[in-house]
N, C-alpha and C. Protein backbone atom coordinates (compact mmCIF):
# COMPACT_ATOMS: atom_id res chain seq x y z
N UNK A 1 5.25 5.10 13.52
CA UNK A 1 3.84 5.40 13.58
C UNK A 1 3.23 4.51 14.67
N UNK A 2 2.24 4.77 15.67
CA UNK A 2 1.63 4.50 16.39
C UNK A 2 0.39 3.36 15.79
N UNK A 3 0.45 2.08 17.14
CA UNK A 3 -1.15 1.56 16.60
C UNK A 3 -2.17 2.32 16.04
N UNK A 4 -2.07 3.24 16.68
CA UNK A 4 -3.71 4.01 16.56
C UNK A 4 -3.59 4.99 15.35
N UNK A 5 -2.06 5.46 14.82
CA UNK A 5 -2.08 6.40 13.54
C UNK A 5 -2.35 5.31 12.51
N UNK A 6 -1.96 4.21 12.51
CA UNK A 6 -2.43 2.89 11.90
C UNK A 6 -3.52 2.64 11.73
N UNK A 7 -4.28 2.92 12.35
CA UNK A 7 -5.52 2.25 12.39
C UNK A 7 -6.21 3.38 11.81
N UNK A 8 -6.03 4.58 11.61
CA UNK A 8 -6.62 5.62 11.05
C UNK A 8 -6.45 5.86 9.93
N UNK A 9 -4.82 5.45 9.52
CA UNK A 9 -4.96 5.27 8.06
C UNK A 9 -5.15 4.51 7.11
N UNK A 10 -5.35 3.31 8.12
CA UNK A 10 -6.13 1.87 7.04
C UNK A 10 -7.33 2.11 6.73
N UNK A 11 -8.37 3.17 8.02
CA UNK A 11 -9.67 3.50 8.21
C UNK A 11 -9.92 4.86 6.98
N UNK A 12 -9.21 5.23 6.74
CA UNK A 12 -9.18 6.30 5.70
C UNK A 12 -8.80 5.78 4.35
N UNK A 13 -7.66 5.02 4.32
CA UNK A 13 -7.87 4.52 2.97
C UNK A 13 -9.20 3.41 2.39
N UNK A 14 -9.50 2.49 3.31
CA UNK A 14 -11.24 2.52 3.11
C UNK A 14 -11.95 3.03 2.65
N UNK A 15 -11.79 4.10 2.70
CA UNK A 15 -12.97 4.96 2.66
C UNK A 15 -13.05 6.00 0.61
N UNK A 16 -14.04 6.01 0.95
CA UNK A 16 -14.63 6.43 -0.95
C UNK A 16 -13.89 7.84 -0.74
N UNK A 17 -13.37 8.44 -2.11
CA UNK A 17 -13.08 10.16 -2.02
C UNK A 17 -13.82 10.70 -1.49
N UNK A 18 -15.18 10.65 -1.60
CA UNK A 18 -16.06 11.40 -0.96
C UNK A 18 -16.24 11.69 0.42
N UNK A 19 -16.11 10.59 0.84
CA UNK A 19 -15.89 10.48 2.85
C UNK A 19 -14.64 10.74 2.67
N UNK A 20 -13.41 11.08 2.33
CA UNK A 20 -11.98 11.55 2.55
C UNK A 20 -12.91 12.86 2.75
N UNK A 21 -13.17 13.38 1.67
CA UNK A 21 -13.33 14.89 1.30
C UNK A 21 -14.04 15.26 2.76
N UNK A 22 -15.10 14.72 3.11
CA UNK A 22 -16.08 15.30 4.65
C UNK A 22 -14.84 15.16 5.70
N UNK A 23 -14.14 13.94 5.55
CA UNK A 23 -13.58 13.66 7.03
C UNK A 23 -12.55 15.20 6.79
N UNK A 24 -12.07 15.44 5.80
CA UNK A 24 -11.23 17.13 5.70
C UNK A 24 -11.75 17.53 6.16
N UNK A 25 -13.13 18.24 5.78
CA UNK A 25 -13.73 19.18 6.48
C UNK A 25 -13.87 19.08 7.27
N UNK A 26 -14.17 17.92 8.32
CA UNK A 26 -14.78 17.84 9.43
C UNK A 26 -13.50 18.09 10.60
N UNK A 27 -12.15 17.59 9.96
CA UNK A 27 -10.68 17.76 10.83
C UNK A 27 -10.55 19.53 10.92
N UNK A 28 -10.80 20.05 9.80
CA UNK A 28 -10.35 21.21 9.65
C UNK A 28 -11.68 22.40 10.43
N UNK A 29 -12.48 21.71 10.56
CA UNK A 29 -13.04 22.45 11.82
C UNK A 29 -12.60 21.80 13.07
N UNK A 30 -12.61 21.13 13.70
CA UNK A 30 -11.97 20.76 14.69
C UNK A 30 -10.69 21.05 15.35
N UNK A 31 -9.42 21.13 14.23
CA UNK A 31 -8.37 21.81 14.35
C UNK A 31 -8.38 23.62 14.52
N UNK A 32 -8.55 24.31 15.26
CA UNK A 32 -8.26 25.58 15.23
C UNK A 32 -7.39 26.35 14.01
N UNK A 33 -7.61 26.97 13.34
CA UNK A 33 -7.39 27.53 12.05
C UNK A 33 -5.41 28.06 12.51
N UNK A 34 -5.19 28.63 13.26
CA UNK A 34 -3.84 29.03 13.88
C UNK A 34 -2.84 27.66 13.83
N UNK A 35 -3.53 26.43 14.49
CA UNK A 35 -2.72 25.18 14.54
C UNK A 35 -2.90 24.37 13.09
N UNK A 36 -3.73 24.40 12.29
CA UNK A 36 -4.15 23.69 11.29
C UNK A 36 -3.23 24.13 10.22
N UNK A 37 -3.16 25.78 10.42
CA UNK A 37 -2.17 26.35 9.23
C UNK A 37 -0.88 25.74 9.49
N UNK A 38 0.13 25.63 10.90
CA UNK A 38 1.16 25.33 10.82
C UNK A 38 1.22 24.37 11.13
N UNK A 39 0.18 23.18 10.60
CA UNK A 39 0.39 22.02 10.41
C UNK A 39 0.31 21.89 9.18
N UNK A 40 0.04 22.51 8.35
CA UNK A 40 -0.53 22.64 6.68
C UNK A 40 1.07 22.66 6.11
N UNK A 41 1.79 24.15 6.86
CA UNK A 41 3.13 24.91 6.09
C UNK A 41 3.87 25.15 6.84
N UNK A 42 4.48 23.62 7.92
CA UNK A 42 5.11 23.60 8.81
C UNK A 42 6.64 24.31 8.56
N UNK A 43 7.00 24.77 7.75
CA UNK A 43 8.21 25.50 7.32
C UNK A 43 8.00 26.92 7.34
N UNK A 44 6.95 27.14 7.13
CA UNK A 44 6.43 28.51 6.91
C UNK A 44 6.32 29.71 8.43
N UNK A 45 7.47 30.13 8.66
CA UNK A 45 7.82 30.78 9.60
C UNK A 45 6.68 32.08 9.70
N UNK A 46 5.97 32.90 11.40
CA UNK A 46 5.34 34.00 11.32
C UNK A 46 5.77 35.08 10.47
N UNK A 47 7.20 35.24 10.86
CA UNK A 47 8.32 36.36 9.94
C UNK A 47 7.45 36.57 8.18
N UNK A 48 7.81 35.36 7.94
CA UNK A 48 7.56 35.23 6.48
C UNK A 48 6.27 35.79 5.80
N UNK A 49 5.24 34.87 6.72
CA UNK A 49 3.85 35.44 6.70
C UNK A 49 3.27 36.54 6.67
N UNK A 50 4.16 37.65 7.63
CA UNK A 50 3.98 38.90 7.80
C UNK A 50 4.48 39.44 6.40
N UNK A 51 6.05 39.17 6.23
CA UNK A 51 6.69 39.94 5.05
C UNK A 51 6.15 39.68 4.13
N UNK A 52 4.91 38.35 3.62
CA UNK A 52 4.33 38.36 2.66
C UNK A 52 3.00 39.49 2.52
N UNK A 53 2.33 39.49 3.69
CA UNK A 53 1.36 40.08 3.64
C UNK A 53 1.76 42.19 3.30
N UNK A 54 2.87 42.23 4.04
CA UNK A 54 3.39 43.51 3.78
C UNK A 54 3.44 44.06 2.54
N UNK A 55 4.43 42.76 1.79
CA UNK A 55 4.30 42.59 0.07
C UNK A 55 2.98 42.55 -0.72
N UNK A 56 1.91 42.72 -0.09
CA UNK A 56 0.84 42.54 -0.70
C UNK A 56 -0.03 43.75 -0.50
N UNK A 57 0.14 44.66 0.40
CA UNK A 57 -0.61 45.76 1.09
C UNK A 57 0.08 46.83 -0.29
N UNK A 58 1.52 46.84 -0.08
CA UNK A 58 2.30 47.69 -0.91
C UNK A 58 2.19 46.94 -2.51
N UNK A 59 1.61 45.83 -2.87
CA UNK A 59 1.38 45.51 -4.23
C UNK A 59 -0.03 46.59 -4.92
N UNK A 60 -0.93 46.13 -3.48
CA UNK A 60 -2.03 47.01 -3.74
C UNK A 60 -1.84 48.58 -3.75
N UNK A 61 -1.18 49.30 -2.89
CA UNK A 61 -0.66 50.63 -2.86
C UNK A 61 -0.21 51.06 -4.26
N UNK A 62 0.52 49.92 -4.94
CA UNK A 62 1.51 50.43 -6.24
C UNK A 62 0.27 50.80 -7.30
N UNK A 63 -0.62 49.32 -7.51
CA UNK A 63 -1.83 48.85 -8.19
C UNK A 63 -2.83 50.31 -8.30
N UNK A 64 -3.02 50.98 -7.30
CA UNK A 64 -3.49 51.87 -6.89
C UNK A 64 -3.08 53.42 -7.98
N UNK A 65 -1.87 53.23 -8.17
CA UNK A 65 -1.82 54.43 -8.95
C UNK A 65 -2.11 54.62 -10.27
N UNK A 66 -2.14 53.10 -10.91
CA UNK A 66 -2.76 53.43 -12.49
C UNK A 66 -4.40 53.25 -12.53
N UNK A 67 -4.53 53.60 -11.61
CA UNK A 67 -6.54 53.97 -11.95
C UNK A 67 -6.50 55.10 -11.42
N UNK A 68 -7.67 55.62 -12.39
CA UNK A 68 -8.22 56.89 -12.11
C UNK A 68 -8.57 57.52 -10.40
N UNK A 69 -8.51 58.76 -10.54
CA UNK A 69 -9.03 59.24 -9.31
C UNK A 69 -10.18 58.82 -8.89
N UNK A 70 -11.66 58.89 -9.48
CA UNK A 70 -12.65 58.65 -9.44
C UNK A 70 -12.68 56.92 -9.78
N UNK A 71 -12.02 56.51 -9.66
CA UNK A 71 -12.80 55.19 -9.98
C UNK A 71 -13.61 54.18 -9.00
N UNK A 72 -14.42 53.80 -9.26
CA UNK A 72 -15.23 53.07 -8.19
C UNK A 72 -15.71 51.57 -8.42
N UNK A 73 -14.89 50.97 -7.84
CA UNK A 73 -14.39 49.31 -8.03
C UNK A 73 -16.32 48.65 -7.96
N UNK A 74 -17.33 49.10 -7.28
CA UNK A 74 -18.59 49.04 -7.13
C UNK A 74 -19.61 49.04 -8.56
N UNK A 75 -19.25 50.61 -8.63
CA UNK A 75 -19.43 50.84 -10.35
C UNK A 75 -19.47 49.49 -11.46
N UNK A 76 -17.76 49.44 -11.54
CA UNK A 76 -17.49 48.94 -12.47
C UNK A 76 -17.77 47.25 -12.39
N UNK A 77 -18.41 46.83 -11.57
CA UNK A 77 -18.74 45.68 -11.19
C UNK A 77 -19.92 45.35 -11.35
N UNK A 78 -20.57 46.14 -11.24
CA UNK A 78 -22.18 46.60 -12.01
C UNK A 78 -22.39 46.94 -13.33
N UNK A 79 -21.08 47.58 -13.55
CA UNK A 79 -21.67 47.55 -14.89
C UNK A 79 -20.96 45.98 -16.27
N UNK A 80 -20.00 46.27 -15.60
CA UNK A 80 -19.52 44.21 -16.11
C UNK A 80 -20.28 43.70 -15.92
N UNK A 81 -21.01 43.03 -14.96
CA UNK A 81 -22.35 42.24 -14.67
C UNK A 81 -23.27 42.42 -15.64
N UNK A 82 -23.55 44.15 -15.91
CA UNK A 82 -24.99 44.15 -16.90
C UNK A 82 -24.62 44.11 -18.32
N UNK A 83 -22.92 44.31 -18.55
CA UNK A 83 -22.70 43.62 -19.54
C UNK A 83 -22.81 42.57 -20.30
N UNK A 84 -22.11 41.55 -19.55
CA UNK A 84 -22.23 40.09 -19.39
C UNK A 84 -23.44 39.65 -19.61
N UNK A 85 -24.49 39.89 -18.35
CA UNK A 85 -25.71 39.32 -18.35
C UNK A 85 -26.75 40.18 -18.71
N UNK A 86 -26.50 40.90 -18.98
CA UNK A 86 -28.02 41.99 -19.31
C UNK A 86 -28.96 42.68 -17.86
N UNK A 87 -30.03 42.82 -18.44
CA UNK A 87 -30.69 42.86 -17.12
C UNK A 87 -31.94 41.81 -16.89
N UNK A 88 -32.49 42.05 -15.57
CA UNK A 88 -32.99 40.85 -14.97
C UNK A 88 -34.48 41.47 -15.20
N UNK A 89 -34.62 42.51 -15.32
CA UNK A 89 -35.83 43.32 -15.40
C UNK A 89 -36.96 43.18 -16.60
């Protein structure tokens, strides 16, 4: 480790959870979301990423066949809500 990675992590352990928690946020805008991820899941190959997401398009495709023709994910979200909470009226 470098003087200066040194000096950043003496400067961080200093510091209250709370300033950990901002200085995250504040790295993770700074870092570009593309480089930040494969610094996050440096094992985690594009390949993989894709074949996961594929796995997930076709989870939803499968998901898809035990609801009704008519069903309307909008609907039923409205009406759970006025379940739950009643109305506001």
């Amino acid at each position: 480790m470098t003087m200066l990675q040194e000096q950043a992590v003496q400067m961080i352990q200093d510091m209250s959870d709370d300033n950990v928690g901002f200085l995250i946020e504040v790295i993770q805008r700074l870092i570009p979301k593309k480089t930040y991820t494969s610094v996050i899941y440096p094992s985690q190959k594009p390949d993989e990423k894709m074949q996961a997401f594929k796995e997930l398009v076709a989870t939803r495709s499968e998901a898809k066949k035990y609801l009704p023709d008519d069903f309307d994910p909008d609907a039923e979200l409205e009406a759970a809500r006025r379940e739950k909470y009643g109305s506001i009226d």
